[in-house]
PDB file of N, CA and C in Angstrom:
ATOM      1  N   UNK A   1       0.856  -1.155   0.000  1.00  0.00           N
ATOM      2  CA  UNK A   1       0.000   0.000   0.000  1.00  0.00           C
ATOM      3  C   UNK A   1       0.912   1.231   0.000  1.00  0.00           C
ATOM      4  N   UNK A   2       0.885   2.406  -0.521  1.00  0.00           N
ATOM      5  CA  UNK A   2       1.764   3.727  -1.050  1.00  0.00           C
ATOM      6  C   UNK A   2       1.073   4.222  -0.296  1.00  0.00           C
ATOM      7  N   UNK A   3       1.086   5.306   0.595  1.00  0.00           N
ATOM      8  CA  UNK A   3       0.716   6.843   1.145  1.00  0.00           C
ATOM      9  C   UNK A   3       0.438   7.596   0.424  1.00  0.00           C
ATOM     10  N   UNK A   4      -0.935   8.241   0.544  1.00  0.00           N
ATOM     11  CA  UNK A   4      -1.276   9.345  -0.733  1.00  0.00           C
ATOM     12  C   UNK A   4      -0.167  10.837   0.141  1.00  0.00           C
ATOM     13  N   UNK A   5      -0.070  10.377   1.009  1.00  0.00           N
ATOM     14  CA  UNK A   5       0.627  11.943   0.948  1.00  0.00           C
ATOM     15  C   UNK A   5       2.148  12.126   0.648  1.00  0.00           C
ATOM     16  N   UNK A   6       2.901  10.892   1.035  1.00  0.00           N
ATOM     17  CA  UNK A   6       4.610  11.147   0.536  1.00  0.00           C
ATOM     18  C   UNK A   6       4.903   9.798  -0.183  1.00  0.00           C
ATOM     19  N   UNK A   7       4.081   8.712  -0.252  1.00  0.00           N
ATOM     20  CA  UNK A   7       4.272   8.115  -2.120  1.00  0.00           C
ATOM     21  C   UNK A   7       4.402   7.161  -1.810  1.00  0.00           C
ATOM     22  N   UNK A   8       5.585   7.249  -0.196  1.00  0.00           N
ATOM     23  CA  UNK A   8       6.029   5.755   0.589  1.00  0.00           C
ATOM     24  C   UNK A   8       5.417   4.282   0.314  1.00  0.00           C
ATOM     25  N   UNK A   9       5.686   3.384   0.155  1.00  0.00           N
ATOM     26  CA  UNK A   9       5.490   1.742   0.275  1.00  0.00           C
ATOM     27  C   UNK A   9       5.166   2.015   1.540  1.00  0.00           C
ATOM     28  N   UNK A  10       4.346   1.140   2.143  1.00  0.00           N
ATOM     29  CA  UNK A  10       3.814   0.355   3.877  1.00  0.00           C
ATOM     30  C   UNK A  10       3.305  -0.792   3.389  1.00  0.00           C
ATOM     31  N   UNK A  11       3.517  -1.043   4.297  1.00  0.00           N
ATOM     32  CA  UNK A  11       2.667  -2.673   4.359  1.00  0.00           C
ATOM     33  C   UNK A  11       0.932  -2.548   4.447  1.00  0.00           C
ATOM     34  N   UNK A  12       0.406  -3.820   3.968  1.00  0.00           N
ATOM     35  CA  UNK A  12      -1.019  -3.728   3.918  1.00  0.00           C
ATOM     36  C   UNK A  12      -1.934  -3.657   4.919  1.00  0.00           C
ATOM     37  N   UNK A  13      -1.144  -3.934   5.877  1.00  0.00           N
ATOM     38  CA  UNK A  13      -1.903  -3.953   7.290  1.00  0.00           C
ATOM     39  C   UNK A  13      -1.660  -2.767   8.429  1.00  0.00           C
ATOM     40  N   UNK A  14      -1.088  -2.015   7.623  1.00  0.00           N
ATOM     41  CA  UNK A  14      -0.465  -0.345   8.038  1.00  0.00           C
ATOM     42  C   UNK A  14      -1.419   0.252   8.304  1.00  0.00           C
ATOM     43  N   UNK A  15      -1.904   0.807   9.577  1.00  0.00           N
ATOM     44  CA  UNK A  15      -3.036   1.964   9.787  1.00  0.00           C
ATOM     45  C   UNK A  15      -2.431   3.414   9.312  1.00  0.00           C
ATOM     46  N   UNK A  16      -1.251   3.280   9.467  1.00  0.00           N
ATOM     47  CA  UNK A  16      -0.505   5.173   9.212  1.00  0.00           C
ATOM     48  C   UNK A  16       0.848   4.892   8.622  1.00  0.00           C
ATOM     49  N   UNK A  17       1.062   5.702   7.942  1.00  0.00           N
ATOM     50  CA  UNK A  17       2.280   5.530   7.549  1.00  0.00           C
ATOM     51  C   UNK A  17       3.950   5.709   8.176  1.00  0.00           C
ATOM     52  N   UNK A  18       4.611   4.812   7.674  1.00  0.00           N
ATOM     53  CA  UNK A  18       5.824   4.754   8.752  1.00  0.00           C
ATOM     54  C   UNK A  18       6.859   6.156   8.210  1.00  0.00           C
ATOM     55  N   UNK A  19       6.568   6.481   7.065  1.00  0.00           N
ATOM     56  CA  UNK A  19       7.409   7.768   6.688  1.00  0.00           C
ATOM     57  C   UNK A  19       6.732   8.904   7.624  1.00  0.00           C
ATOM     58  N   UNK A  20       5.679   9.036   7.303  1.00  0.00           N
ATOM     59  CA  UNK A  20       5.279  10.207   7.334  1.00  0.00           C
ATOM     60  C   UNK A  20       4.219  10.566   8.529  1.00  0.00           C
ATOM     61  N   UNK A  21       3.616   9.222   9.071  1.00  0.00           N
ATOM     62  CA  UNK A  21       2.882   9.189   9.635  1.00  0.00           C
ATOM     63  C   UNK A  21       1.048   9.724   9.587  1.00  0.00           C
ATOM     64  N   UNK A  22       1.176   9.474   8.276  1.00  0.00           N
ATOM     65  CA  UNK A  22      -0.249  10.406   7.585  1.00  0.00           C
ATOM     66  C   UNK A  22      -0.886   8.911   8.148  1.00  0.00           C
ATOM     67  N   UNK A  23      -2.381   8.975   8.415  1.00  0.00           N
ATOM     68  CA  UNK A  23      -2.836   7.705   8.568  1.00  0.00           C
ATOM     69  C   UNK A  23      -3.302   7.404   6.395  1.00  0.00           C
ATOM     70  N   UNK A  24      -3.265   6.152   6.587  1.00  0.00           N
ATOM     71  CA  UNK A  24      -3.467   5.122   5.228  1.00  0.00           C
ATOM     72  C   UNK A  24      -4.818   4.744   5.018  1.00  0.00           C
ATOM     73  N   UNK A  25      -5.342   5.057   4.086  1.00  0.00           N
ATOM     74  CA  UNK A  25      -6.819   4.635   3.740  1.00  0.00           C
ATOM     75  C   UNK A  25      -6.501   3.063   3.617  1.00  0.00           C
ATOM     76  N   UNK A  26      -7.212   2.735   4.278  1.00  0.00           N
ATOM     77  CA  UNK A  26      -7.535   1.409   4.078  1.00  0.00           C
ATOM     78  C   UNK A  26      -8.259   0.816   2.420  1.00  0.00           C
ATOM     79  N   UNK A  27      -7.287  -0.752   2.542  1.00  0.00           N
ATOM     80  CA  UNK A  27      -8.163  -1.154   1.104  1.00  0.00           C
ATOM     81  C   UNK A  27      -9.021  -2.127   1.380  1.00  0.00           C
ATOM     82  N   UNK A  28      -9.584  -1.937   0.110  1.00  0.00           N
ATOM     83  CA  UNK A  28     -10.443  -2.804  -0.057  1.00  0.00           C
ATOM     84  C   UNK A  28     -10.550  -4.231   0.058  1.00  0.00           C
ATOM     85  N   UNK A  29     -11.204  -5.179   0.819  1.00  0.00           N
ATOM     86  CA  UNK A  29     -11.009  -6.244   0.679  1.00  0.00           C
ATOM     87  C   UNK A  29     -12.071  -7.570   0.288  1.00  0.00           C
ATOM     88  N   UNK A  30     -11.361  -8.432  -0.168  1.00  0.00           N
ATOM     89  CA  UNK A  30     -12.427  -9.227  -0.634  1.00  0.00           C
ATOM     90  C   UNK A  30     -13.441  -9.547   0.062  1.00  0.00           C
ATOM     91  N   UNK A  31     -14.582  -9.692  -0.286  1.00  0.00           N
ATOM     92  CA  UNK A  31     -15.905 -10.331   0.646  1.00  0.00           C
ATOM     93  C   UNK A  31     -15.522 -11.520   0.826  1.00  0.00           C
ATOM     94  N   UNK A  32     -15.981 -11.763   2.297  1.00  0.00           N
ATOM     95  CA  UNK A  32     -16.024 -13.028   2.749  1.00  0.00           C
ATOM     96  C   UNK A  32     -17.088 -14.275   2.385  1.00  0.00           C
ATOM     97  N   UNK A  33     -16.823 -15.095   1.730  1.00  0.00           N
ATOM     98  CA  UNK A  33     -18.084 -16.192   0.630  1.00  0.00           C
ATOM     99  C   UNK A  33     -18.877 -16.808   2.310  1.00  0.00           C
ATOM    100  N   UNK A  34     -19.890 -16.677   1.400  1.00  0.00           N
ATOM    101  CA  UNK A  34     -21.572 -17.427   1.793  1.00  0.00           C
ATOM    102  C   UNK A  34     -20.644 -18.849   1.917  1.00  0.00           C
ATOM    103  N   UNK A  35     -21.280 -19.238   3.116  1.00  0.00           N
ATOM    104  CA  UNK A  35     -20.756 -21.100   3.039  1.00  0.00           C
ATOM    105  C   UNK A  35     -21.829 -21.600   2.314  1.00  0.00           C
ATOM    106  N   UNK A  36     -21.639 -22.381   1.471  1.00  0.00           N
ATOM    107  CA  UNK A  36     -22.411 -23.107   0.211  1.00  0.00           C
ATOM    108  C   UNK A  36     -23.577 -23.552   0.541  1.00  0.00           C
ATOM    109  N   UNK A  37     -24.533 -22.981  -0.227  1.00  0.00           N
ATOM    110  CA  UNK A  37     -26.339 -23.140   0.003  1.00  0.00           C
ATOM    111  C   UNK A  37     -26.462 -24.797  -0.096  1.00  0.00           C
ATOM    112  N   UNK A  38     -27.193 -25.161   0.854  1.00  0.00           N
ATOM    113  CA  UNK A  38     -27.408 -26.394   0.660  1.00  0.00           C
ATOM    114  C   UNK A  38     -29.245 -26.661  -0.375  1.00  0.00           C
ATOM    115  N   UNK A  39     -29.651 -28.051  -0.701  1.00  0.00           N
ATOM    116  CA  UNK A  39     -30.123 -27.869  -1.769  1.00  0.00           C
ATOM    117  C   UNK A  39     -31.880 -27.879  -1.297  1.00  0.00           C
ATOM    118  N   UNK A  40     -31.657 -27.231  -0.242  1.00  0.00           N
ATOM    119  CA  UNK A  40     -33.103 -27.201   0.423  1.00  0.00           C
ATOM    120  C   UNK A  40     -33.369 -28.081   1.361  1.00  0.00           C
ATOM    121  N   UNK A  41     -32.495 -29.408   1.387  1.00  0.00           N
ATOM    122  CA  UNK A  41     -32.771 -30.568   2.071  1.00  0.00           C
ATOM    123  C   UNK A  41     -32.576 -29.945   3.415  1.00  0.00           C
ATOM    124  N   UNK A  42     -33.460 -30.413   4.294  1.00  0.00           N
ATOM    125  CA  UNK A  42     -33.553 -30.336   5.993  1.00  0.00           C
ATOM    126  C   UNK A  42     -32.431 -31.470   6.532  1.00  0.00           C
ATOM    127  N   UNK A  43     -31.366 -30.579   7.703  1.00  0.00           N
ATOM    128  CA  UNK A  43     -30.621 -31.548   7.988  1.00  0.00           C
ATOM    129  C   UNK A  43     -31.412 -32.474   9.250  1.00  0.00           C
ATOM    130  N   UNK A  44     -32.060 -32.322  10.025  1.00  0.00           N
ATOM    131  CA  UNK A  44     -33.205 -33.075  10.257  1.00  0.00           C
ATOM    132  C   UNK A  44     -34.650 -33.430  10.091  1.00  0.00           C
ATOM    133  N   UNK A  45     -35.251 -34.280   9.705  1.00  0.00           N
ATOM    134  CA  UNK A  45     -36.187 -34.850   9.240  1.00  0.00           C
ATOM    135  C   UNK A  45     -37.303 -34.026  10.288  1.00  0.00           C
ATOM    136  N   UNK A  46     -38.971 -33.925  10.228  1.00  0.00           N
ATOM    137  CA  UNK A  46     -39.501 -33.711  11.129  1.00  0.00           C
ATOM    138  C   UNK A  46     -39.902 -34.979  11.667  1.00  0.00           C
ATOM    139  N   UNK A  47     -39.901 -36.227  10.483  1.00  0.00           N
ATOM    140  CA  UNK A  47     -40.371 -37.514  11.375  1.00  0.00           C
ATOM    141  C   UNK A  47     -38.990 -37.962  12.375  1.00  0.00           C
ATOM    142  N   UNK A  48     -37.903 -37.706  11.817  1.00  0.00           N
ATOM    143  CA  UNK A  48     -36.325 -38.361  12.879  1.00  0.00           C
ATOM    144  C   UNK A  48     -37.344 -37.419  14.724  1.00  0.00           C
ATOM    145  N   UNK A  49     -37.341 -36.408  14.008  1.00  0.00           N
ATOM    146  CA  UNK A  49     -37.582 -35.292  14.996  1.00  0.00           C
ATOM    147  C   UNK A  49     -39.056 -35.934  16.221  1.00  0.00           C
ATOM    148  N   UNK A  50     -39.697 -36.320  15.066  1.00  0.00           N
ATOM    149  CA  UNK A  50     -40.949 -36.295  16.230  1.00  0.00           C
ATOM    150  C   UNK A  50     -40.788 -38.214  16.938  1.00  0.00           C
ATOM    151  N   UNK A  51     -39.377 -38.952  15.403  1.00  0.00           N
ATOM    152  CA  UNK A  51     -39.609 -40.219  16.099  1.00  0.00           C
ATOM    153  C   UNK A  51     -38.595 -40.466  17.513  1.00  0.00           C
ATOM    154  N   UNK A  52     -37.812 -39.589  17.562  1.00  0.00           N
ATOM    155  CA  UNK A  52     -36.989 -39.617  18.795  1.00  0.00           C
ATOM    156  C   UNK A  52     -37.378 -38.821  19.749  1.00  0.00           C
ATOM    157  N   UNK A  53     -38.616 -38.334  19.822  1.00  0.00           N
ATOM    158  CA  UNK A  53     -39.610 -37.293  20.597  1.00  0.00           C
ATOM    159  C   UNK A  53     -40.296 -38.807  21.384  1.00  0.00           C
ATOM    160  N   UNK A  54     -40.982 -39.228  20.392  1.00  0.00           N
ATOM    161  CA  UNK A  54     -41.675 -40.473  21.021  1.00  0.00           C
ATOM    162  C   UNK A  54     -41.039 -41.879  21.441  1.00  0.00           C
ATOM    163  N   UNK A  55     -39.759 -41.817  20.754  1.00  0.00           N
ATOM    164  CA  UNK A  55     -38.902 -42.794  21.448  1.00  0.00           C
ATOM    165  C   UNK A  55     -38.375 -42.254  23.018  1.00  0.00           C
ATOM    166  N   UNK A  56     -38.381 -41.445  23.058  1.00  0.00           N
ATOM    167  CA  UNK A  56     -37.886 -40.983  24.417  1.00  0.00           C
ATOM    168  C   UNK A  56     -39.071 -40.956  25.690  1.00  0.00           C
ATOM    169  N   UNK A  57     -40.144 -40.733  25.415  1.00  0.00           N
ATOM    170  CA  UNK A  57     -41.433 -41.407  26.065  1.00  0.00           C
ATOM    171  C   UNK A  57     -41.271 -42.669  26.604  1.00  0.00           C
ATOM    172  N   UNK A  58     -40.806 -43.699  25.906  1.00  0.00           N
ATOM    173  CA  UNK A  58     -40.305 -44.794  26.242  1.00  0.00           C
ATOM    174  C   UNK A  58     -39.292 -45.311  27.276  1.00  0.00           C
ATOM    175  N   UNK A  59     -38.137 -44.787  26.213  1.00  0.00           N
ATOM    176  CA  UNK A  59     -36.715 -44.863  26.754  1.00  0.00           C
ATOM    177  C   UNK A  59     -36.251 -43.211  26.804  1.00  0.00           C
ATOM    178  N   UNK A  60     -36.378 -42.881  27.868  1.00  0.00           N
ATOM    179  CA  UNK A  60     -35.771 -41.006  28.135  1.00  0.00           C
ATOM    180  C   UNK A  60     -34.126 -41.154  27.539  1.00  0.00           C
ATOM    181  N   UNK A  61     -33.263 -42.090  27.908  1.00  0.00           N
ATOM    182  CA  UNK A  61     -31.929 -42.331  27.538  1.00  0.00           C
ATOM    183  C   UNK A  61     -31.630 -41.876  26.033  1.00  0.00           C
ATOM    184  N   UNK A  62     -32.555 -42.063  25.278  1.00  0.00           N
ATOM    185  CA  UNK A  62     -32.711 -42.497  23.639  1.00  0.00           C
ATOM    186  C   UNK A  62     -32.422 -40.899  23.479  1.00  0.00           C
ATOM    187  N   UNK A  63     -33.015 -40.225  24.322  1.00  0.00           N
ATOM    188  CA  UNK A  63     -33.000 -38.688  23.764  1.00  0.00           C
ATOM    189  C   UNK A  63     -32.181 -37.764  24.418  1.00  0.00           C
ATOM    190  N   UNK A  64     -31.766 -38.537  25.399  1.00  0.00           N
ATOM    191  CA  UNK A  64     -30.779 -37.945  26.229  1.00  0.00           C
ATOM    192  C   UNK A  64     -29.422 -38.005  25.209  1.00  0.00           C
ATOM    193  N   UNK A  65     -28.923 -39.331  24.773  1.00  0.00           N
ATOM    194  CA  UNK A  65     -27.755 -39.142  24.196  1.00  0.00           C
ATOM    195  C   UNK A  65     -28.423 -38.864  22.635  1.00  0.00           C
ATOM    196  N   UNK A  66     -28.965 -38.764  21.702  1.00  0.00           N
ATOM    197  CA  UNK A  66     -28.993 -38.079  20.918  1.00  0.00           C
ATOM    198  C   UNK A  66     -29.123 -36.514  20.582  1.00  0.00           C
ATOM    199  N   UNK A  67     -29.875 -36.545  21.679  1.00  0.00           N
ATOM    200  CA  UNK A  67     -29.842 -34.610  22.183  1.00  0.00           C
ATOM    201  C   UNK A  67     -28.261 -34.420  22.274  1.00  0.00           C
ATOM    202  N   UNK A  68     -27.506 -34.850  22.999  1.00  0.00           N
ATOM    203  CA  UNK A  68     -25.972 -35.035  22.973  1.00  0.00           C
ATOM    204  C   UNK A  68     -25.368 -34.766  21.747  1.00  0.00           C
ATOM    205  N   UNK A  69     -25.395 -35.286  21.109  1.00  0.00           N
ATOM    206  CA  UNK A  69     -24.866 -35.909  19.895  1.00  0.00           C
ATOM    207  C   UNK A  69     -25.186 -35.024  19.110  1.00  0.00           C
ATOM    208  N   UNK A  70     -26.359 -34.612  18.716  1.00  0.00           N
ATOM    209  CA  UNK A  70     -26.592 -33.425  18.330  1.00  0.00           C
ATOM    210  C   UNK A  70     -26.478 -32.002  18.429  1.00  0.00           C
ATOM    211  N   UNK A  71     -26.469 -31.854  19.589  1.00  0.00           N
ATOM    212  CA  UNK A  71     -26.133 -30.225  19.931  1.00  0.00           C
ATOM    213  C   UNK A  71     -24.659 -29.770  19.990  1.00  0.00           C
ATOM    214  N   UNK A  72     -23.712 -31.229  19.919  1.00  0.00           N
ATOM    215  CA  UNK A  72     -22.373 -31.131  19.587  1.00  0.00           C
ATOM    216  C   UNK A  72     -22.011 -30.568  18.454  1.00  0.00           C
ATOM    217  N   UNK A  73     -22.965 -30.834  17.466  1.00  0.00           N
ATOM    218  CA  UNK A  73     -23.050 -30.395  15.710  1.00  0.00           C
ATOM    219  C   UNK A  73     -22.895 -29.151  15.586  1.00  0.00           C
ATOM    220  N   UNK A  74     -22.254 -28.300  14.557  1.00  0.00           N
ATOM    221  CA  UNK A  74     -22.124 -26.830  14.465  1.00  0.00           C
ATOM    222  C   UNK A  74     -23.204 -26.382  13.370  1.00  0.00           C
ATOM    223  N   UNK A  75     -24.106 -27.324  12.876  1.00  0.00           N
ATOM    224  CA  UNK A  75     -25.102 -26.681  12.176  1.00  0.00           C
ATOM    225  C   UNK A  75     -26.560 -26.620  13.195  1.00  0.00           C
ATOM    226  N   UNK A  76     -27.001 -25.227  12.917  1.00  0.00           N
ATOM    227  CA  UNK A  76     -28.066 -24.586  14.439  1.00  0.00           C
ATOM    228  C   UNK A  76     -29.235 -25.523  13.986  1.00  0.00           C
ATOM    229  N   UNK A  77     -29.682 -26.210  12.785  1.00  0.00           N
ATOM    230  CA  UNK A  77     -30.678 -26.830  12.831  1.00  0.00           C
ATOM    231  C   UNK A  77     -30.437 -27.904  13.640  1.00  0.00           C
ATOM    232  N   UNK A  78     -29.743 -28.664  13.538  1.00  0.00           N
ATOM    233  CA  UNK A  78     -29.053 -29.990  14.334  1.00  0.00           C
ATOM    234  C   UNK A  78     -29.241 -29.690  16.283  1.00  0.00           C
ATOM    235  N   UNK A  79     -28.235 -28.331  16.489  1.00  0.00           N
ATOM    236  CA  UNK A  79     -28.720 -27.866  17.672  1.00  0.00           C
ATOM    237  C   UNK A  79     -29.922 -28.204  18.320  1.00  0.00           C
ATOM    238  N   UNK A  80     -30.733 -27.487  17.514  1.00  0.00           N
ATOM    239  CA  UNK A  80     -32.765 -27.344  17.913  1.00  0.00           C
ATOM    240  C   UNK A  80     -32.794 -28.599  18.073  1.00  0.00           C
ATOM    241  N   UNK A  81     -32.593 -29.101  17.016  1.00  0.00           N
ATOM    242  CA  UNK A  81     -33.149 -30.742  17.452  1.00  0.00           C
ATOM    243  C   UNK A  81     -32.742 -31.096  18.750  1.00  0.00           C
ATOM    244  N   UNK A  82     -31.494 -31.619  18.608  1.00  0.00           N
ATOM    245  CA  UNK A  82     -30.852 -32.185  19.856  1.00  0.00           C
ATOM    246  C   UNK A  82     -30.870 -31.264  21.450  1.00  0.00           C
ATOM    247  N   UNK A  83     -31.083 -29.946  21.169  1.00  0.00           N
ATOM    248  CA  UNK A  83     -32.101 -29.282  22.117  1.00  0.00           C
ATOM    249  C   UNK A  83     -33.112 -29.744  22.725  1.00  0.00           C
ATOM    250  N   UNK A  84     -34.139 -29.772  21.909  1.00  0.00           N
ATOM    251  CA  UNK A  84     -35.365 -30.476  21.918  1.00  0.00           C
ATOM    252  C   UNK A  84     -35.310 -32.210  22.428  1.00  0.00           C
ATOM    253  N   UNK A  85     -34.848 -32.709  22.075  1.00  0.00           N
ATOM    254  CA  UNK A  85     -34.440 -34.177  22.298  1.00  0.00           C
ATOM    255  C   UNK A  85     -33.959 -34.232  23.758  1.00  0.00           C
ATOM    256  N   UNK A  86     -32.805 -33.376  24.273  1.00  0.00           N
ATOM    257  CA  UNK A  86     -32.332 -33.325  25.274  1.00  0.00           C
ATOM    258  C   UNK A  86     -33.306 -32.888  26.583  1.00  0.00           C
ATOM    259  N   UNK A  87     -33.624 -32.337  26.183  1.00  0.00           N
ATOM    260  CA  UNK A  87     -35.336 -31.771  27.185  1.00  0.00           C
ATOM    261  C   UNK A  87     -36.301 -32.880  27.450  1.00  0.00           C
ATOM    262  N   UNK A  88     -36.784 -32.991  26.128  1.00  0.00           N
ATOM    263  CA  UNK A  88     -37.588 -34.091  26.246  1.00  0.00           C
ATOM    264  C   UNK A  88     -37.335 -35.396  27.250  1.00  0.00           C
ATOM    265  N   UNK A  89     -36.176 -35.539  26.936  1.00  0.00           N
ATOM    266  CA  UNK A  89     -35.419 -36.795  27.633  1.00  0.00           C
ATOM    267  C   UNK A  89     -35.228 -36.681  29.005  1.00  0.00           C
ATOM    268  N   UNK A  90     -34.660 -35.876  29.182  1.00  0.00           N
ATOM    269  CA  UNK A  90     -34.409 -35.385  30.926  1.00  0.00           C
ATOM    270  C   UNK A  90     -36.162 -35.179  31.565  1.00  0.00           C
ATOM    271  N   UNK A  91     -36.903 -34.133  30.872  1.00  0.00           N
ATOM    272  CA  UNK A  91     -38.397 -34.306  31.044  1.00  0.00           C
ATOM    273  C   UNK A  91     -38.458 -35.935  31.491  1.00  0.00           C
ATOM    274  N   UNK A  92     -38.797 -36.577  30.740  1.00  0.00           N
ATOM    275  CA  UNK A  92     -39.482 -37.990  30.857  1.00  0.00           C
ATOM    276  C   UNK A  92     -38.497 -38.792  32.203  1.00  0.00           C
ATOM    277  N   UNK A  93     -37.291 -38.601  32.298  1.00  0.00           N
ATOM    278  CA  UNK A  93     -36.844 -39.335  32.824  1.00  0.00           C
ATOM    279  C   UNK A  93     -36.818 -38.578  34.500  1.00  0.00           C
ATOM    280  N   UNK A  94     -37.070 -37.201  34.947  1.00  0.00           N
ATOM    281  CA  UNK A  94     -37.625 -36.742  36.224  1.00  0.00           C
ATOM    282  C   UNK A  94     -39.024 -37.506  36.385  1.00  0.00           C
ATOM    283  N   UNK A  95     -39.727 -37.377  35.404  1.00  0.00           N
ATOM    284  CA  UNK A  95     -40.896 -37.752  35.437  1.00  0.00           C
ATOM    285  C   UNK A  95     -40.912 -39.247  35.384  1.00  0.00           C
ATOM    286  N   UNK A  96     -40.333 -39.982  35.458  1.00  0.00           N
ATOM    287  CA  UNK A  96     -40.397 -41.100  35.908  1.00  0.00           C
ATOM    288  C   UNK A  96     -39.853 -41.472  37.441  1.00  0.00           C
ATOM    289  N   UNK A  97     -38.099 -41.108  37.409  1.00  0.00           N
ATOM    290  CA  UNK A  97     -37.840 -41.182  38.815  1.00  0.00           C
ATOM    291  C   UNK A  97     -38.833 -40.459  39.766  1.00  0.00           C
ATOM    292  N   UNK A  98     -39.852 -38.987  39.628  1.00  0.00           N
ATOM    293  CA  UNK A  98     -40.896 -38.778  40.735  1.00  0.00           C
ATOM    294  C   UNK A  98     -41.915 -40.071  40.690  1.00  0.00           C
ATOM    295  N   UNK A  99     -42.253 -40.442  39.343  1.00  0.00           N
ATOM    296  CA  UNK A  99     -43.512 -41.104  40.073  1.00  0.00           C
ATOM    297  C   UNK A  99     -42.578 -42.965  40.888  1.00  0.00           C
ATOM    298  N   UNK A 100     -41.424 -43.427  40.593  1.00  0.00           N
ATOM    299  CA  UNK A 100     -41.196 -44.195  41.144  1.00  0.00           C
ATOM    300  C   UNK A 100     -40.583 -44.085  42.560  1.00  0.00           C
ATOM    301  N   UNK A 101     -40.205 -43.249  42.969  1.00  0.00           N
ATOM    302  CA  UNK A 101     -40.138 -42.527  44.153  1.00  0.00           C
ATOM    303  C   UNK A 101     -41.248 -42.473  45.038  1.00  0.00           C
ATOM    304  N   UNK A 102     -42.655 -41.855  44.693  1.00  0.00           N
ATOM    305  CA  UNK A 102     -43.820 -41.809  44.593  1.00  0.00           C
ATOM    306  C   UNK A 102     -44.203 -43.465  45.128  1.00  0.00           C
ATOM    307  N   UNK A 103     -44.183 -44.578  44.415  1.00  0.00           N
ATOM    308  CA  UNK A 103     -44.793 -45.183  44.313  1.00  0.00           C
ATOM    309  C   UNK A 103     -43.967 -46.065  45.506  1.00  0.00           C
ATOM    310  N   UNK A 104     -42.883 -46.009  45.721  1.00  0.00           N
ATOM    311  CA  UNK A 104     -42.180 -46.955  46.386  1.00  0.00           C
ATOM    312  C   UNK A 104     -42.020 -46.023  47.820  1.00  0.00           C
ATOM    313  N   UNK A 105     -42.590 -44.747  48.237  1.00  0.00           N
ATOM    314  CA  UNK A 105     -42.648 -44.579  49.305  1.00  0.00           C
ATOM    315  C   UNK A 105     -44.166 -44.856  50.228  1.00  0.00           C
ATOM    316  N   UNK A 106     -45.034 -44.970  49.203  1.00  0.00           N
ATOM    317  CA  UNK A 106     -46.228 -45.764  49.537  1.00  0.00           C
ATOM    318  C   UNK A 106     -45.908 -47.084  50.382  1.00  0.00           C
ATOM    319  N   UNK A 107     -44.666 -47.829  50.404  1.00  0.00           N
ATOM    320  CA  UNK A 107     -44.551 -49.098  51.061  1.00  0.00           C
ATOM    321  C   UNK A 107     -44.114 -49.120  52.023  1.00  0.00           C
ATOM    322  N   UNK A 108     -43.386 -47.895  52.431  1.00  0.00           N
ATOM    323  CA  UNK A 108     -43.001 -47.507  54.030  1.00  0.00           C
ATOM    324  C   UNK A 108     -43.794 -47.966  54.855  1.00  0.00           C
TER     325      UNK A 108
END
């Protein structure tokens, strides 16, 4: 990069110039690229979505480690899911240890 005021060479990453000390207009720089459009496809399904919703009704575990597994992912749709999954799972599985808690202090 040259100094418009004394002609000088600086380097590109120069805020002011080392001759002269004029500050350096900054250049222009390339735009930073869009990460590549994907082709519409959903990276989770709504049935994966609602079938590990209802698998976890079952087995809370099921959604516990896929909620895991998922929210590890750096794409935010993946997140939600495994958000969602992870809730769900912990949900069902309080809600089981209260009512067996529940049920087994009845025998006192």
């Amino acid at each position: 990069m040259f100094c418009q005021k004394c002609g000088k060479e600086n380097l590109e990453e120069a805020g002011f110039c080392g001759f002269c000390g004029a500050p350096l207009a900054p250049t222009a720089r390339a735009p930073v690229s869009a990460p590549p459009a994907t082709s519409g496809a959903q990276p989770v399904s709504n049935g994966l979505t609602i079938g590990i919703c209802i698998a976890s009704l079952f087995i809370p575990l099921v959604g516990i480690i896929m909620g895991g597994i998922y929210m590890s992912d750096a794409n935010p749709a993946k997140k939600s899911a495994g958000k969602l999954w992870l809730i769900v799972g912990a949900a069902v599985m309080v809600f089981y240890c209260a009512l067996f808690s529940a049920g087994s202090l009845g025998n006192l």
